[in-house]
C-alpha atoms as a PDB file:
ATOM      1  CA  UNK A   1       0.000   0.000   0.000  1.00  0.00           C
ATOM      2  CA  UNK A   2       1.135   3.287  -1.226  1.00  0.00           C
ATOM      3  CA  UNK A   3       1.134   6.204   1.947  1.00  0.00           C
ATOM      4  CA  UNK A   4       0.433   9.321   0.635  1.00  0.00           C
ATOM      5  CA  UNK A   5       1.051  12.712   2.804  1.00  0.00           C
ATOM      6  CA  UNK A   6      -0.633  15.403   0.494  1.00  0.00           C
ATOM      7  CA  UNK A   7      -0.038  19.391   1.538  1.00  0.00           C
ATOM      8  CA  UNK A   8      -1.373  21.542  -0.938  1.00  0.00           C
ATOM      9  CA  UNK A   9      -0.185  25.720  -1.146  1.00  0.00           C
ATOM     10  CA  UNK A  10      -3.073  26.606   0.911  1.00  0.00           C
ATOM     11  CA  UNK A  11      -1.252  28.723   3.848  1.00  0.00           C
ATOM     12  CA  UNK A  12      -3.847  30.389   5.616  1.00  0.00           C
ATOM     13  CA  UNK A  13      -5.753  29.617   8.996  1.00  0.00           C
ATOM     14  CA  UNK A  14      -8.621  31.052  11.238  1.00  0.00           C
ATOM     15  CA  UNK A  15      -6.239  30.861  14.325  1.00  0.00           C
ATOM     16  CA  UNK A  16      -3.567  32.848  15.786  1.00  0.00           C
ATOM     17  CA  UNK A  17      -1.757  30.910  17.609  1.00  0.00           C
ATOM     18  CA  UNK A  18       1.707  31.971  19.042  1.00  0.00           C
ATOM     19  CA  UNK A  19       3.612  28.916  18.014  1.00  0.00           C
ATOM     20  CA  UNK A  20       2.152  28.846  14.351  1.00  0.00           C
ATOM     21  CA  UNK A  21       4.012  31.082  11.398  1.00  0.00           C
ATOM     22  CA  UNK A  22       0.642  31.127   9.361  1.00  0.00           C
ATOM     23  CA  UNK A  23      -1.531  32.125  12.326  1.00  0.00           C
ATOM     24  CA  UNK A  24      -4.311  34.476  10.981  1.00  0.00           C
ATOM     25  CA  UNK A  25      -2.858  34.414   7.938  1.00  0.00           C
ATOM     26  CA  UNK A  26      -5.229  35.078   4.610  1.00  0.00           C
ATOM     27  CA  UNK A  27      -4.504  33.318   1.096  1.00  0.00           C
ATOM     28  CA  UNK A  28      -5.766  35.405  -1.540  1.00  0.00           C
ATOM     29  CA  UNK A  29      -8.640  34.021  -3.950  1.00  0.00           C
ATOM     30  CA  UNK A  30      -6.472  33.520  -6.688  1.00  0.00           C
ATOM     31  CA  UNK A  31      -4.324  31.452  -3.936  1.00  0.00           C
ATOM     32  CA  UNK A  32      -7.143  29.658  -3.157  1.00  0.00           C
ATOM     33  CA  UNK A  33      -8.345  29.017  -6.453  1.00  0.00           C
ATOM     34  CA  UNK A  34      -5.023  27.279  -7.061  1.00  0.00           C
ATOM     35  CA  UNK A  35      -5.611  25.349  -3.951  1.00  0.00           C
ATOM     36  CA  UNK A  36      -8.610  24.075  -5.196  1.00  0.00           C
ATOM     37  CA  UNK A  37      -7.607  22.987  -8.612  1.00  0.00           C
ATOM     38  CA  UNK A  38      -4.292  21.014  -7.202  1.00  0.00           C
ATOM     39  CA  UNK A  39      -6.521  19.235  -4.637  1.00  0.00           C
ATOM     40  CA  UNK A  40      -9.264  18.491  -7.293  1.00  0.00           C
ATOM     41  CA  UNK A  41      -6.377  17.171  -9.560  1.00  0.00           C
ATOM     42  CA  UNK A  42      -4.972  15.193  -6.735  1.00  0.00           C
ATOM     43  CA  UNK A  43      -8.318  13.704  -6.027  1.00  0.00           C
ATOM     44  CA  UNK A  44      -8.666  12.835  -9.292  1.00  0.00           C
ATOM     45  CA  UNK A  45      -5.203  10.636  -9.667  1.00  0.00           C
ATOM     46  CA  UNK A  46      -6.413   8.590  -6.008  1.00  0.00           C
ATOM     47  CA  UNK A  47      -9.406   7.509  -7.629  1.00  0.00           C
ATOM     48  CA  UNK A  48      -7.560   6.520 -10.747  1.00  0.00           C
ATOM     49  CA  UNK A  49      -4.548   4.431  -9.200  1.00  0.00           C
ATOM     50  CA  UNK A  50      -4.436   1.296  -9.614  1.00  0.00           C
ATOM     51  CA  UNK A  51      -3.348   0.096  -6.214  1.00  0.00           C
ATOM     52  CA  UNK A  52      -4.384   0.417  -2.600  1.00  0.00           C
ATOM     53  CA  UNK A  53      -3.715   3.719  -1.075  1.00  0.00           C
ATOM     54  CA  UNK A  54      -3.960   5.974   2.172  1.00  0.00           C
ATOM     55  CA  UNK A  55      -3.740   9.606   2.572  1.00  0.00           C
ATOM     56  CA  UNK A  56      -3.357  12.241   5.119  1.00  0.00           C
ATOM     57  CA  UNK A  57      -3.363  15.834   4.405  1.00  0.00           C
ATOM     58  CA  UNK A  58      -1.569  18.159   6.421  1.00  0.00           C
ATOM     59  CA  UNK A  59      -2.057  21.524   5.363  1.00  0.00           C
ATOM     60  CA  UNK A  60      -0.092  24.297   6.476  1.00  0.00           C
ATOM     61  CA  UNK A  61      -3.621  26.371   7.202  1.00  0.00           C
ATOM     62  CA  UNK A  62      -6.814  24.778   8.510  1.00  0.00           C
ATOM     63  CA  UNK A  63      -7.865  22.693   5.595  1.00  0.00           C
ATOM     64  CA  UNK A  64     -11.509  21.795   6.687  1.00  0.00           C
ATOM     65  CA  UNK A  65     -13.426  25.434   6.447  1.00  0.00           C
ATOM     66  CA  UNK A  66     -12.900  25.217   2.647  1.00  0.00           C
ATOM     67  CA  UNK A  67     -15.437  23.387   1.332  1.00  0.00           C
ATOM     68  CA  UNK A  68     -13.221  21.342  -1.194  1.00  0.00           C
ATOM     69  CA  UNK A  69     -11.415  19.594   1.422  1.00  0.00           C
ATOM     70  CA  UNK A  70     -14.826  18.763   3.022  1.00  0.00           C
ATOM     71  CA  UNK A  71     -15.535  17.114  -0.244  1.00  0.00           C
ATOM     72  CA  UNK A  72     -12.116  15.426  -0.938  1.00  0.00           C
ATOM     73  CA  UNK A  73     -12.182  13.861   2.598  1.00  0.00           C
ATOM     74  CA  UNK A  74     -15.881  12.406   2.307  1.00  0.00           C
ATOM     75  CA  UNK A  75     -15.252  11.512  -1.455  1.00  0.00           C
ATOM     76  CA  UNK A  76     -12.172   9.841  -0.836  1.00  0.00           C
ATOM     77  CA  UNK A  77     -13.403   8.029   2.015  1.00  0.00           C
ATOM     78  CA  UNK A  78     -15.776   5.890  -0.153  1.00  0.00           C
ATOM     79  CA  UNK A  79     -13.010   5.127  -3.209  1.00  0.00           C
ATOM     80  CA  UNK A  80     -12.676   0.964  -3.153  1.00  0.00           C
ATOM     81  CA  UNK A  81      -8.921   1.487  -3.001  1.00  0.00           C
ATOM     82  CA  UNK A  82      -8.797   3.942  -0.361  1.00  0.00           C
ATOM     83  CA  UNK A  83      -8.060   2.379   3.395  1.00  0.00           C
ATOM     84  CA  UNK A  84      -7.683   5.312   4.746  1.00  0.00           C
ATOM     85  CA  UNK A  85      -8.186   8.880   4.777  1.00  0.00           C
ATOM     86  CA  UNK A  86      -7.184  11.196   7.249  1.00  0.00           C
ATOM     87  CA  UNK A  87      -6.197  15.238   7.890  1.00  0.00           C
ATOM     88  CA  UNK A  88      -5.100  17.404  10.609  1.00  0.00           C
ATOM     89  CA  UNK A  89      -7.701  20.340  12.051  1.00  0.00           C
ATOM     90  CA  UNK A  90      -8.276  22.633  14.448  1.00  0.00           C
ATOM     91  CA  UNK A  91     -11.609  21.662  14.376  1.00  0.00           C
ATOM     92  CA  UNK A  92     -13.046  24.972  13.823  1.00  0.00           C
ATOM     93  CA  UNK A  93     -15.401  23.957  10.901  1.00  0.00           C
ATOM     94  CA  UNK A  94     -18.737  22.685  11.413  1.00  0.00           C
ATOM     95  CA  UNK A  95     -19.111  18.741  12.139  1.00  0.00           C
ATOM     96  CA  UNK A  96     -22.536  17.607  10.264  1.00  0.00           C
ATOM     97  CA  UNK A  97     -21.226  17.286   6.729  1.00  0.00           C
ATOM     98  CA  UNK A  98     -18.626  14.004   8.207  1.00  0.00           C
ATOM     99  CA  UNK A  99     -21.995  11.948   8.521  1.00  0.00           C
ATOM    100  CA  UNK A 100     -21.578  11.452   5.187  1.00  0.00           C
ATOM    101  CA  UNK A 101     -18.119  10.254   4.474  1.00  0.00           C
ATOM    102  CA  UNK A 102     -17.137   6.502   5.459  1.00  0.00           C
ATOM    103  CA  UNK A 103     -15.654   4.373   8.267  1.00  0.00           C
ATOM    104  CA  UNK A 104     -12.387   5.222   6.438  1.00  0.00           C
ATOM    105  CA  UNK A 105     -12.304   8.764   7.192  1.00  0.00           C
ATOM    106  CA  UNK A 106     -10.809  10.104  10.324  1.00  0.00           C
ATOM    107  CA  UNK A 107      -9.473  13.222  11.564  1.00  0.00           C
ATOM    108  CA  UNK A 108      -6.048  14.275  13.451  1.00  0.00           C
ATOM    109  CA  UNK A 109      -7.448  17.172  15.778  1.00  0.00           C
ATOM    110  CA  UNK A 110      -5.564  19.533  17.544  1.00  0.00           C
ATOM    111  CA  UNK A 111      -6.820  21.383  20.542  1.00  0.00           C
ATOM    112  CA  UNK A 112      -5.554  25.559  20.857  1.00  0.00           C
ATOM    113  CA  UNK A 113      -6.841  26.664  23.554  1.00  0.00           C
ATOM    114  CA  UNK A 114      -6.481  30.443  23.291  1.00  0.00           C
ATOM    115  CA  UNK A 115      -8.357  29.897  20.293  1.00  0.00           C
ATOM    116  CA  UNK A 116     -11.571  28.054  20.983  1.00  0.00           C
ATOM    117  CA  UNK A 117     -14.098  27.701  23.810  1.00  0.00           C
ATOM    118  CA  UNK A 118     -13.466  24.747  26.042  1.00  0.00           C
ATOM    119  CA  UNK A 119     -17.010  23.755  26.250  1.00  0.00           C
ATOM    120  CA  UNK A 120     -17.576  24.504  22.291  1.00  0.00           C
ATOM    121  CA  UNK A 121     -14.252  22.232  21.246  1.00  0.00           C
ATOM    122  CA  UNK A 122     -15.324  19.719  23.937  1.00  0.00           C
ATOM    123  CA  UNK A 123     -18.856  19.344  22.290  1.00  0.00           C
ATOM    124  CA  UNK A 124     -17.487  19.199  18.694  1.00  0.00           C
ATOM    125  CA  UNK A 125     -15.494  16.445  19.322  1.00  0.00           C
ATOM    126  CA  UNK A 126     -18.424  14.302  21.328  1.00  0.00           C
ATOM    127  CA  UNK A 127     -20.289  14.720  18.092  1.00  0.00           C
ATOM    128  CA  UNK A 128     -17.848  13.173  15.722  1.00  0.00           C
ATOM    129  CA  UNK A 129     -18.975  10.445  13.856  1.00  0.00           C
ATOM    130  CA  UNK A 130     -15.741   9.155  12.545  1.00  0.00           C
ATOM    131  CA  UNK A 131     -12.527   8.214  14.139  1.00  0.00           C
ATOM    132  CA  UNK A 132     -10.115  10.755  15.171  1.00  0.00           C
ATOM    133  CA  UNK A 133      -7.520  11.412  17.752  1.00  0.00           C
ATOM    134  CA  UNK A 134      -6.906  14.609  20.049  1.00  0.00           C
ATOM    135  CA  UNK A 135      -4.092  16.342  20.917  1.00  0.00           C
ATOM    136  CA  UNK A 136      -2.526  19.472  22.675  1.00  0.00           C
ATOM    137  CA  UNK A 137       1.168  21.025  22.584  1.00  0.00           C
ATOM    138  CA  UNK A 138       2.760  20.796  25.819  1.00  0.00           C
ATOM    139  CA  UNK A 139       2.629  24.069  26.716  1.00  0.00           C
ATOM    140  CA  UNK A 140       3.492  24.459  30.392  1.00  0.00           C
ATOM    141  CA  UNK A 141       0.147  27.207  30.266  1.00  0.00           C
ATOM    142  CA  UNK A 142      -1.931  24.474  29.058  1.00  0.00           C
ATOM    143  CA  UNK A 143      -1.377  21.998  30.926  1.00  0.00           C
ATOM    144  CA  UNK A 144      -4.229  22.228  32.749  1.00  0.00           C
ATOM    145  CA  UNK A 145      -6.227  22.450  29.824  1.00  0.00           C
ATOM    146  CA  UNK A 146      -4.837  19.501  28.859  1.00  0.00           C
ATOM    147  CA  UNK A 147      -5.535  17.379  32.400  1.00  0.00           C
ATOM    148  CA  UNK A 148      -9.123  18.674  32.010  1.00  0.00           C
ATOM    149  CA  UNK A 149      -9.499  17.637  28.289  1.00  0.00           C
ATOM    150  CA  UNK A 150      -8.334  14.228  29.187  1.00  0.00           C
ATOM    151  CA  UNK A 151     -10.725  13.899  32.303  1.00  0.00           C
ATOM    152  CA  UNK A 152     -14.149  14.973  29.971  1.00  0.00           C
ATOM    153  CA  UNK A 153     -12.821  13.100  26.772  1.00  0.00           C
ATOM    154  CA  UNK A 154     -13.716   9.285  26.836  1.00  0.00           C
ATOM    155  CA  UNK A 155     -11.618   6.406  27.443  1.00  0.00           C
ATOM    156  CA  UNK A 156     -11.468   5.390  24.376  1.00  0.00           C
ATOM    157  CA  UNK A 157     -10.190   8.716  22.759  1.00  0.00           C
ATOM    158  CA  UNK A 158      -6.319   9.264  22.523  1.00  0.00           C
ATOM    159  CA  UNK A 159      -4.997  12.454  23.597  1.00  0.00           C
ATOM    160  CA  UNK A 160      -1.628  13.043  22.556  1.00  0.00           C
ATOM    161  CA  UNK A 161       0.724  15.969  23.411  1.00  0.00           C
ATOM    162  CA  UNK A 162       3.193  17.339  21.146  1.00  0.00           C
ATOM    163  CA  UNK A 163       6.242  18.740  22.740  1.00  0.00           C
ATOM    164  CA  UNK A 164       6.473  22.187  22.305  1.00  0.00           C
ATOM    165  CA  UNK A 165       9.217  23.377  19.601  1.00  0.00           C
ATOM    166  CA  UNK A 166      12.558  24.305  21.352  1.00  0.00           C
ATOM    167  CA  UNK A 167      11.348  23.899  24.785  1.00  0.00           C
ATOM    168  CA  UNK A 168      13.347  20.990  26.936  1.00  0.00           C
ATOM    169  CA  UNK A 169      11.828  19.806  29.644  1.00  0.00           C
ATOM    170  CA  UNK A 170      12.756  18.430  32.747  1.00  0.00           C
ATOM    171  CA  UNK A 171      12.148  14.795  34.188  1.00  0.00           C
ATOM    172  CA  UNK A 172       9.434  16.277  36.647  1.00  0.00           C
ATOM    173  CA  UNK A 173       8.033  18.031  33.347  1.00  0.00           C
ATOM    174  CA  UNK A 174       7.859  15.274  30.759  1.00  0.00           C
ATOM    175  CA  UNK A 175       6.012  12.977  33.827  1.00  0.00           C
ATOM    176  CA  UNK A 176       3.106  15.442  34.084  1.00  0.00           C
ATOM    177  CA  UNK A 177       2.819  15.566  30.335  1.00  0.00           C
ATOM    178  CA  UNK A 178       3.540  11.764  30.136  1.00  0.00           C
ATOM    179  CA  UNK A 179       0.203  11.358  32.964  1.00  0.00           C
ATOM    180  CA  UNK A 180      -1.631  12.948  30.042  1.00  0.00           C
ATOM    181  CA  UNK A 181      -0.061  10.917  27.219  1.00  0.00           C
ATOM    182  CA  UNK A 182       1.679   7.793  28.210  1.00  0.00           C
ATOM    183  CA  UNK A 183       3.310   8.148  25.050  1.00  0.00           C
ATOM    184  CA  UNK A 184       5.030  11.618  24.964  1.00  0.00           C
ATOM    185  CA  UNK A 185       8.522  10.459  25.674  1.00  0.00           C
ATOM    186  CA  UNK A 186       8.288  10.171  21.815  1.00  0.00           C
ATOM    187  CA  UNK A 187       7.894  13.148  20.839  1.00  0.00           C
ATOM    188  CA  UNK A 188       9.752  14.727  24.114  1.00  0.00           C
ATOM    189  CA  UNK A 189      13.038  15.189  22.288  1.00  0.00           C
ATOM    190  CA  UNK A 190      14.103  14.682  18.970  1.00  0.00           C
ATOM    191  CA  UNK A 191      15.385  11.011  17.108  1.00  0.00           C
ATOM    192  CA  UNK A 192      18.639  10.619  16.239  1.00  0.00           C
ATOM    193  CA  UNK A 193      17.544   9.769  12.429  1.00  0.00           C
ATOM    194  CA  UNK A 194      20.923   9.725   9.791  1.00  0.00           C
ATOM    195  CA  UNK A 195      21.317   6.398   8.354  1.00  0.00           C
ATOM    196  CA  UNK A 196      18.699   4.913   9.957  1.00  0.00           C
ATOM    197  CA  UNK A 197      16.027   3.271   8.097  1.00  0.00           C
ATOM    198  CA  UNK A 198      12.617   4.537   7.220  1.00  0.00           C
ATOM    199  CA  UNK A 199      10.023   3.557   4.950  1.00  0.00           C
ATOM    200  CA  UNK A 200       9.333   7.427   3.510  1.00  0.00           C
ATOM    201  CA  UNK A 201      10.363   7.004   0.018  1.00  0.00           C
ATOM    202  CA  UNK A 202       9.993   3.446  -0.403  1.00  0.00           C
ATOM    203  CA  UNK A 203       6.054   2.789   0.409  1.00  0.00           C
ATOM    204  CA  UNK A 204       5.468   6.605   2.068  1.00  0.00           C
ATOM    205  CA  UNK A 205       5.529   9.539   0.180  1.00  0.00           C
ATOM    206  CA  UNK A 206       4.905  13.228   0.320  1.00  0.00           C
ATOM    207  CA  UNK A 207       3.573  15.019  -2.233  1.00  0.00           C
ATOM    208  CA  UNK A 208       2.364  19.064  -2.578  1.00  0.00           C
ATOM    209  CA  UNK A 209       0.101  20.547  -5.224  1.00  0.00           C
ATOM    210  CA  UNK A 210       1.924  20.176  -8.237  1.00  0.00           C
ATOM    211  CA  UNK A 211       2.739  16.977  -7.759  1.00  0.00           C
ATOM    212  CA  UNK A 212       6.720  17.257  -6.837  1.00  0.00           C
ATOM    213  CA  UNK A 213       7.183  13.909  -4.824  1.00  0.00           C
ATOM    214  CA  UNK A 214       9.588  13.821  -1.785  1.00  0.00           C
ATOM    215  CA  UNK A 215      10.240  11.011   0.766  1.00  0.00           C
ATOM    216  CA  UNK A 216       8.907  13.486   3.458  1.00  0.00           C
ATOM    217  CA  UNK A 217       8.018  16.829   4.233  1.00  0.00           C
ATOM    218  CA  UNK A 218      11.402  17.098   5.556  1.00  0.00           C
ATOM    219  CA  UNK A 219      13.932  15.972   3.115  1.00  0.00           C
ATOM    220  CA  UNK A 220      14.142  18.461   0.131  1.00  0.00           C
ATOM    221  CA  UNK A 221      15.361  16.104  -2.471  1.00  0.00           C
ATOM    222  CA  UNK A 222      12.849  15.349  -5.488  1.00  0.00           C
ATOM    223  CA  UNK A 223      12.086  12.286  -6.061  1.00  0.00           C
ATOM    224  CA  UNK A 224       9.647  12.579  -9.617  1.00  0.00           C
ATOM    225  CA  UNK A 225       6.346  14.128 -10.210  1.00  0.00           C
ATOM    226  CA  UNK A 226       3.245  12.039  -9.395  1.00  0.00           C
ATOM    227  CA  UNK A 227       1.111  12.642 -12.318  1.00  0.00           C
ATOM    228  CA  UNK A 228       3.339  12.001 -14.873  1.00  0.00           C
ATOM    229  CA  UNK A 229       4.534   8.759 -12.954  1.00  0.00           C
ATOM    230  CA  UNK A 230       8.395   9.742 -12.606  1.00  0.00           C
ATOM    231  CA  UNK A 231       8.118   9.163  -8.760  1.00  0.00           C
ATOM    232  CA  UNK A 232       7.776   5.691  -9.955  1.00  0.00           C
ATOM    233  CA  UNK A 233      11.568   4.335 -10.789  1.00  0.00           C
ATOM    234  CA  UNK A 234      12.753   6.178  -7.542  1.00  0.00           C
ATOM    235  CA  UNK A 235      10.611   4.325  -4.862  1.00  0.00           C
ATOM    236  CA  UNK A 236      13.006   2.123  -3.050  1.00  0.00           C
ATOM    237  CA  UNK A 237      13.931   1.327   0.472  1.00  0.00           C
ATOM    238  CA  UNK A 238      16.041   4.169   2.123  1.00  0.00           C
ATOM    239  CA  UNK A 239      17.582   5.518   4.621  1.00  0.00           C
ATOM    240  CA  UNK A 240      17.265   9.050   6.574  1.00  0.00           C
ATOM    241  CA  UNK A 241      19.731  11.497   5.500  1.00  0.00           C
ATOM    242  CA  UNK A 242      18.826  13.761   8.246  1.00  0.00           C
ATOM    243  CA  UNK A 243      20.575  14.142  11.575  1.00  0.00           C
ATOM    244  CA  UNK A 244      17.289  13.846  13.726  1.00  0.00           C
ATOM    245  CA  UNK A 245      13.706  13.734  13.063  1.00  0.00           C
ATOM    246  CA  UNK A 246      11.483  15.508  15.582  1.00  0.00           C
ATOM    247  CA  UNK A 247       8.284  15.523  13.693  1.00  0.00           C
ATOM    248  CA  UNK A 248       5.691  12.425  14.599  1.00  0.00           C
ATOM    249  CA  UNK A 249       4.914  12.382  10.941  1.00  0.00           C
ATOM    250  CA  UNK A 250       8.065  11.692  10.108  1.00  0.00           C
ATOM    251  CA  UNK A 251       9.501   9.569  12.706  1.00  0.00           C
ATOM    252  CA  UNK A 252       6.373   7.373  12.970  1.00  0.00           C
ATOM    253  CA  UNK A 253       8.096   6.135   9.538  1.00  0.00           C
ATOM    254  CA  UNK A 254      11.737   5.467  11.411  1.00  0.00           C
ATOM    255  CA  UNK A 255      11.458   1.586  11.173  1.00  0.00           C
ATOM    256  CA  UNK A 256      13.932   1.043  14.579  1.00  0.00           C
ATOM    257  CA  UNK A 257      11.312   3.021  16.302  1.00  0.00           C
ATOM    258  CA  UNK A 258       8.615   0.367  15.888  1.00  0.00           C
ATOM    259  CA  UNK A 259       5.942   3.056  15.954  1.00  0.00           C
ATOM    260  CA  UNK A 260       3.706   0.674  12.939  1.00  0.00           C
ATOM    261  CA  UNK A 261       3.166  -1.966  15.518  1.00  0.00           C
ATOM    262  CA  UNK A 262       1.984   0.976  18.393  1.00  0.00           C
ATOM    263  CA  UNK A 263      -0.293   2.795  15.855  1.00  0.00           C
ATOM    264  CA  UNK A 264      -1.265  -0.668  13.788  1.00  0.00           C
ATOM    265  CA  UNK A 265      -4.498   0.392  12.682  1.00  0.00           C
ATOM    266  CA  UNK A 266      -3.978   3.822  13.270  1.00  0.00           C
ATOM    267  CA  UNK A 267      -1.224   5.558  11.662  1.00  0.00           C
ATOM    268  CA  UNK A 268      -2.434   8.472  10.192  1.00  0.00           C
ATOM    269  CA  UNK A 269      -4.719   9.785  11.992  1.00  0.00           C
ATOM    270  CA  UNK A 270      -2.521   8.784  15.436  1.00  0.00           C
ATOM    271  CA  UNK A 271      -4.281   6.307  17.331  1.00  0.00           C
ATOM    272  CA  UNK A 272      -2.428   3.350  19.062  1.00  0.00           C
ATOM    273  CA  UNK A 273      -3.203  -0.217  18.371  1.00  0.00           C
ATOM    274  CA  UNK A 274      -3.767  -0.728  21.861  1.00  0.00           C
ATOM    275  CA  UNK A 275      -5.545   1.938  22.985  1.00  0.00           C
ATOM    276  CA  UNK A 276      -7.444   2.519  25.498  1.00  0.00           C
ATOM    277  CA  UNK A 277      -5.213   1.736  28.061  1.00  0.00           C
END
């Protein structure tokens, strides 16, 4: 199965958070015409490969208060030779249109809580009707945000905490965090990554809206163009050329790791095999 990690030029979001380079930024129509038209066209090539695939978009904006990624997301969902599709959101969109996609759609949904309503984000994500993990960045102001989210969300529903960029944290620290998200010590501090092994450009991919295929979003070397099938020839198993990897999208792929058998199941949109606890 062929993992796709699609991130179109959209660049603009609804929130301003601190942490976030394209807070309250605003793409211009003509930007988000072009949007449009890449996703479309990327739509388009899923339902016409021959082969089983998965996909997670992870815009650098909010993604789901444009209507076409609505539409790609429930459309996808139903393709025979889609397992899985999956994006990131801040949830700020309304919720009613996902009764219409299929068990194969699920969401990655962060929680900002400068941004949103506690009560308002809280009942948004009770009304979900598809799969979806929650998360927070561990933000020493939120973490009681975060203990509370955990306490109302239910058992079943991971919360996961990102470590926030540049910020080390003690023992003491990473134990609250880790209280919250028995799984944090992954993303605590970064993996040493060069030569290792990792399946992004073998059977993962990333691809943006003119179809320029990478191994990652984090490696800069080209390895074809999807739609004219020169990504083909280059697929192969690889190793990182990176000095560490700090990013769970891209060390999830770090085979040593053995992050495919915690997440079996649940990859892309974060969920681990075994959870709930």
């Amino acid at each position: 199965m062929l993992t796709i990690l699609y991130r179109g030029p959209l660049a603009s979001c609804d929130y301003d958070c601190s942490y976030c380079p394209f807070a309250k930024r605003r793409d211009t129509p003509e930007q988000l015409r072009a949007d449009r038209a890449a996703l479309e066209r990327f739509a388009g090539w899923v339902g016409a490969y021959e082969g089983e695939v998965s996909v997670l978009f992870t815009p650098w904006g909010e993604g789901l208060v444009r209507s076409w990624y609505r539409r790609a997301l429930v459309e996808l969902s139903w393709l025979p030779n889609v397992a899985r599709v999956a994006i990131q959101t801040n949830l700020s969109c309304r919720t009613g249109w996902l009764s219409e996609a299929s068990d194969r759609a699920a969401l990655w949904v962060t929680y900002h809580p400068t941004q949103v309503p506690y009560d308002r984000f809280l009942g948004k994500l009770r009304s979900l009707p598809v799969r979806h993990s929650v998360g927070i960045v561990g933000d020493p102001a939120h973490l009681a945000d975060a203990r509370r989210l955990r306490a109302d969300l239910p058992a079943e529903t991971y919360l996961w905490v990102n470590a926030e960029e540049g910020r080390r944290y003690t023992d003491a620290e990473a134990a609250e965090w880790s209280r919250i998200d028995p799984l944090f010590h992954h993303s605590r501090l970064a993996h040493p990554s060069a030569g290792l092994p990792c399946r992004t450009g073998d059977d993962v991919i990333s691809v943006n809206g003119d179809g320029t295929v990478r191994r990652c979003h984090f490696v800069p070397e080209t390895l074809g163009n999807l739609y004219d099938g020169s990504y083909r020839a280059a697929l192969r198993p690889r190793v990182c050329p990176a000095t560490a990897c700090d990013c769970h999208i891209g060390y999830v792929h770090l085979e040593p790791l053995g992050l495919y058998d915690v997440f079996a199941g649940g990859i892309l949109e974060r969920i681990p095999a075994a959870w709930p606890r």
